[in-house]
C-alpha atoms as a PDB file:
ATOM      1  CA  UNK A   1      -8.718 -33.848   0.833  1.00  0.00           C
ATOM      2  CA  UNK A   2      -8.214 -37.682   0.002  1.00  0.00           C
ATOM      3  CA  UNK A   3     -11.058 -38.586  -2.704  1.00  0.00           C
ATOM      4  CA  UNK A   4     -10.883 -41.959  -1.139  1.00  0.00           C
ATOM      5  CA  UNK A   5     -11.749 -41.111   2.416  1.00  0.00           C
ATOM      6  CA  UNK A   6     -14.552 -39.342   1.320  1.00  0.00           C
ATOM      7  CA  UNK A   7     -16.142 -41.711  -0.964  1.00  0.00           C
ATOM      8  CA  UNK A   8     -18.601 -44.260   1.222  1.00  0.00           C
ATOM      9  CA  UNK A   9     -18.991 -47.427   0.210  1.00  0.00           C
ATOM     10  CA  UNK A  10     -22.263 -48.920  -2.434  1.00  0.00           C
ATOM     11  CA  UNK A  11     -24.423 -50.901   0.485  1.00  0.00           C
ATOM     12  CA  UNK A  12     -24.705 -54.418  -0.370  1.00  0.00           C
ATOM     13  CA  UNK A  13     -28.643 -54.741  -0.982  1.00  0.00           C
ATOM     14  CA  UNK A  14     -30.386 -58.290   0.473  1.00  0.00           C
ATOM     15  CA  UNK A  15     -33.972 -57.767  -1.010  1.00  0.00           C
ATOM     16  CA  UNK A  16     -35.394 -56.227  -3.860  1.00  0.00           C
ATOM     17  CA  UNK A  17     -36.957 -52.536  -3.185  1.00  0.00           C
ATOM     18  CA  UNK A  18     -40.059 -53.566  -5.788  1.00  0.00           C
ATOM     19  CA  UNK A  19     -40.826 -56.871  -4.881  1.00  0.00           C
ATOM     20  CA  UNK A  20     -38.982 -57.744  -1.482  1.00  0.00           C
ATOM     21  CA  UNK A  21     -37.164 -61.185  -3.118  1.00  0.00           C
ATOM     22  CA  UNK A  22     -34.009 -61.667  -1.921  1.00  0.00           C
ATOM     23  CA  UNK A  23     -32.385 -62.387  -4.991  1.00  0.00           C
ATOM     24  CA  UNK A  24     -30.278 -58.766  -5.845  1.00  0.00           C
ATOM     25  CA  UNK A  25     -27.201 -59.180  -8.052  1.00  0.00           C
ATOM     26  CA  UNK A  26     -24.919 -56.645  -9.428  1.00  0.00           C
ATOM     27  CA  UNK A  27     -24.817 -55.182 -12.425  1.00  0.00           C
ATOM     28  CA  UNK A  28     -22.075 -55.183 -15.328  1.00  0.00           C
ATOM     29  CA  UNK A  29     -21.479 -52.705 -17.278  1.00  0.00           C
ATOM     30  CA  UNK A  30     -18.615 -52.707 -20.538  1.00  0.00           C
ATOM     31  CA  UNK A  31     -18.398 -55.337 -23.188  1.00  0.00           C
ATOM     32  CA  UNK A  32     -19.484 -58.112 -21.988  1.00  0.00           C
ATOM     33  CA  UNK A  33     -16.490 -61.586 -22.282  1.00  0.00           C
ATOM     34  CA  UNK A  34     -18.210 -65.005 -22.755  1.00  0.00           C
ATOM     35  CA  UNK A  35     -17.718 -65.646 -18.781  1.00  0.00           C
ATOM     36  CA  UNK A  36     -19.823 -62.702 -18.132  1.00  0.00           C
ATOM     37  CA  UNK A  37     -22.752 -63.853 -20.906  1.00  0.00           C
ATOM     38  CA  UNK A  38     -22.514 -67.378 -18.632  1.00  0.00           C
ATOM     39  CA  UNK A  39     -22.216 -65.672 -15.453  1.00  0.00           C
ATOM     40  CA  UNK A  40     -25.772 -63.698 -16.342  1.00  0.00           C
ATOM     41  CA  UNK A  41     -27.187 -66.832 -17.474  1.00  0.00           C
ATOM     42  CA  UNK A  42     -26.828 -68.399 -14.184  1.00  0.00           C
ATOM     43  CA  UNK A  43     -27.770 -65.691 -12.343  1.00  0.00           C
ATOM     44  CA  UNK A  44     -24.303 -63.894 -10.664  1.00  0.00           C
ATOM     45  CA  UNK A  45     -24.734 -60.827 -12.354  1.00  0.00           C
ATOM     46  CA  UNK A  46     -26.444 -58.616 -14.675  1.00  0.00           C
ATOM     47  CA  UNK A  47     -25.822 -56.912 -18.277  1.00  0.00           C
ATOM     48  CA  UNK A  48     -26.172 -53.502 -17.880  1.00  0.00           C
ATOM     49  CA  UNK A  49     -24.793 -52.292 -21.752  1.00  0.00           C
ATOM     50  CA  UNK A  50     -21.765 -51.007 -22.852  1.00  0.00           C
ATOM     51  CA  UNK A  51     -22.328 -47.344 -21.711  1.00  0.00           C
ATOM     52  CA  UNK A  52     -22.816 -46.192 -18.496  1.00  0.00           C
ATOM     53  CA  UNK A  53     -24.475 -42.750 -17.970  1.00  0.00           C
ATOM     54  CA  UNK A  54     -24.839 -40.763 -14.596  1.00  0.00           C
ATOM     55  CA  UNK A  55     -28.030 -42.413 -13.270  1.00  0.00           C
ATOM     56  CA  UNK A  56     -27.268 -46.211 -14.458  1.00  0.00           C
ATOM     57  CA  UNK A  57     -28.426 -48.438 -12.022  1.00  0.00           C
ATOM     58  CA  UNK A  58     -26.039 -50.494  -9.769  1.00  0.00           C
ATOM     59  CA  UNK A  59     -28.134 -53.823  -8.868  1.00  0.00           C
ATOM     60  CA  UNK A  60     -30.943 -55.642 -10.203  1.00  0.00           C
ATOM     61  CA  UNK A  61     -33.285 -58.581  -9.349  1.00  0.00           C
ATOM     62  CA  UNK A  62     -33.753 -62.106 -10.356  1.00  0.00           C
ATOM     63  CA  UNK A  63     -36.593 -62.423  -9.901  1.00  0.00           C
ATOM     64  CA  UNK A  64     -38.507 -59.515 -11.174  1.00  0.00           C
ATOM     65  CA  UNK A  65     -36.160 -57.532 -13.561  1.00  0.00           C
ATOM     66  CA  UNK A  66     -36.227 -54.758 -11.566  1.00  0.00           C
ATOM     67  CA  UNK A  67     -32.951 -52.041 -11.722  1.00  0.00           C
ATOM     68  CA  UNK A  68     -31.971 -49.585  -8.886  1.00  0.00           C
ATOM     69  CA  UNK A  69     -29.289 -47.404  -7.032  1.00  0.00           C
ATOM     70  CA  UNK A  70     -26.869 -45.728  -8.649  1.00  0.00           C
ATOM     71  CA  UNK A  71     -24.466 -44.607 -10.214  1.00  0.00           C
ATOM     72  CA  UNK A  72     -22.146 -47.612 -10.235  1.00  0.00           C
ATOM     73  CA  UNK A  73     -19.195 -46.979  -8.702  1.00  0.00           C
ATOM     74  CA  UNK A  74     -17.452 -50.091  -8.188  1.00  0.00           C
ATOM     75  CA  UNK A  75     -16.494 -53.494  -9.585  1.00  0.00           C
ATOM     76  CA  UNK A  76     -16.280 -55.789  -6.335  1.00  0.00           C
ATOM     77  CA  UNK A  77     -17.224 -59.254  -7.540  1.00  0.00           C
ATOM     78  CA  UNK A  78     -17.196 -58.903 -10.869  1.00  0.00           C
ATOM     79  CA  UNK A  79     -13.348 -59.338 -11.815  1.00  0.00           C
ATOM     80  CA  UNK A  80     -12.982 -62.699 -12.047  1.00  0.00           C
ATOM     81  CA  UNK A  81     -15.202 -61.720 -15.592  1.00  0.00           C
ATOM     82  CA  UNK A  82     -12.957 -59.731 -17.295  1.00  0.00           C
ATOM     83  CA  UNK A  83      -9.855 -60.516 -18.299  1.00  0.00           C
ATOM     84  CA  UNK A  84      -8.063 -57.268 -17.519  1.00  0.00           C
ATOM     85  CA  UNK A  85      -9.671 -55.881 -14.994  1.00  0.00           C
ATOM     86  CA  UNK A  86      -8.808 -52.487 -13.268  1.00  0.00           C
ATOM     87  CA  UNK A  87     -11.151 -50.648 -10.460  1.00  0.00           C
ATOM     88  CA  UNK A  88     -13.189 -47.846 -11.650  1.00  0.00           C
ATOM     89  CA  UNK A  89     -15.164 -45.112  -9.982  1.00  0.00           C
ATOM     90  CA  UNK A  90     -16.910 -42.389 -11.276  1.00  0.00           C
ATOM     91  CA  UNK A  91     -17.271 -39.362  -8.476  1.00  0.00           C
ATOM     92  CA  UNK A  92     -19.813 -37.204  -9.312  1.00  0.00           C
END
């Protein structure tokens, strides 16, 4: 069977499961370049550490730190921060 067919895609969060503010961003995981230290600084994404383990968290919030979903499975948005980038995902 075609991994890919099966495989849904992460949902997109708007809000915040812990405190409802719309402000959810993804999170990086890897070495981080200097555009992704900037990018957290303004708020496009988070650091999430170089490893990821099986129940790493795939978004977090702005506004109140918290971390959810998981595990990552995608990069979407986040290549224009690494300089060569290739699409991961982890099937579990």
């Amino acid at each position: 069977m075609d991994n890919a067919s099966t495989t849904q895609e992460d949902p997109v969060p708007t809000v915040c499961p812990a405190c409802g503010a719309e402000a959810p961003v993804r999170i990086a995981y890897g070495y981080p370049t200097g555009d992704m230290f900037e990018a957290s600084q303004r708020g496009e994404l988070a650091l999430g550490g170089c490893v990821v383990e099986s129940d790493s968290p795939t978004w977090a919030c702005r506004a109140c730190g918290h971390r959810w979903g998981g595990p990552p499975t995608r990069i979407d948005g986040l290549a224009a921060y690494f300089s060569d980038t290739k699409e991961v995902r982890i099937d579990g």
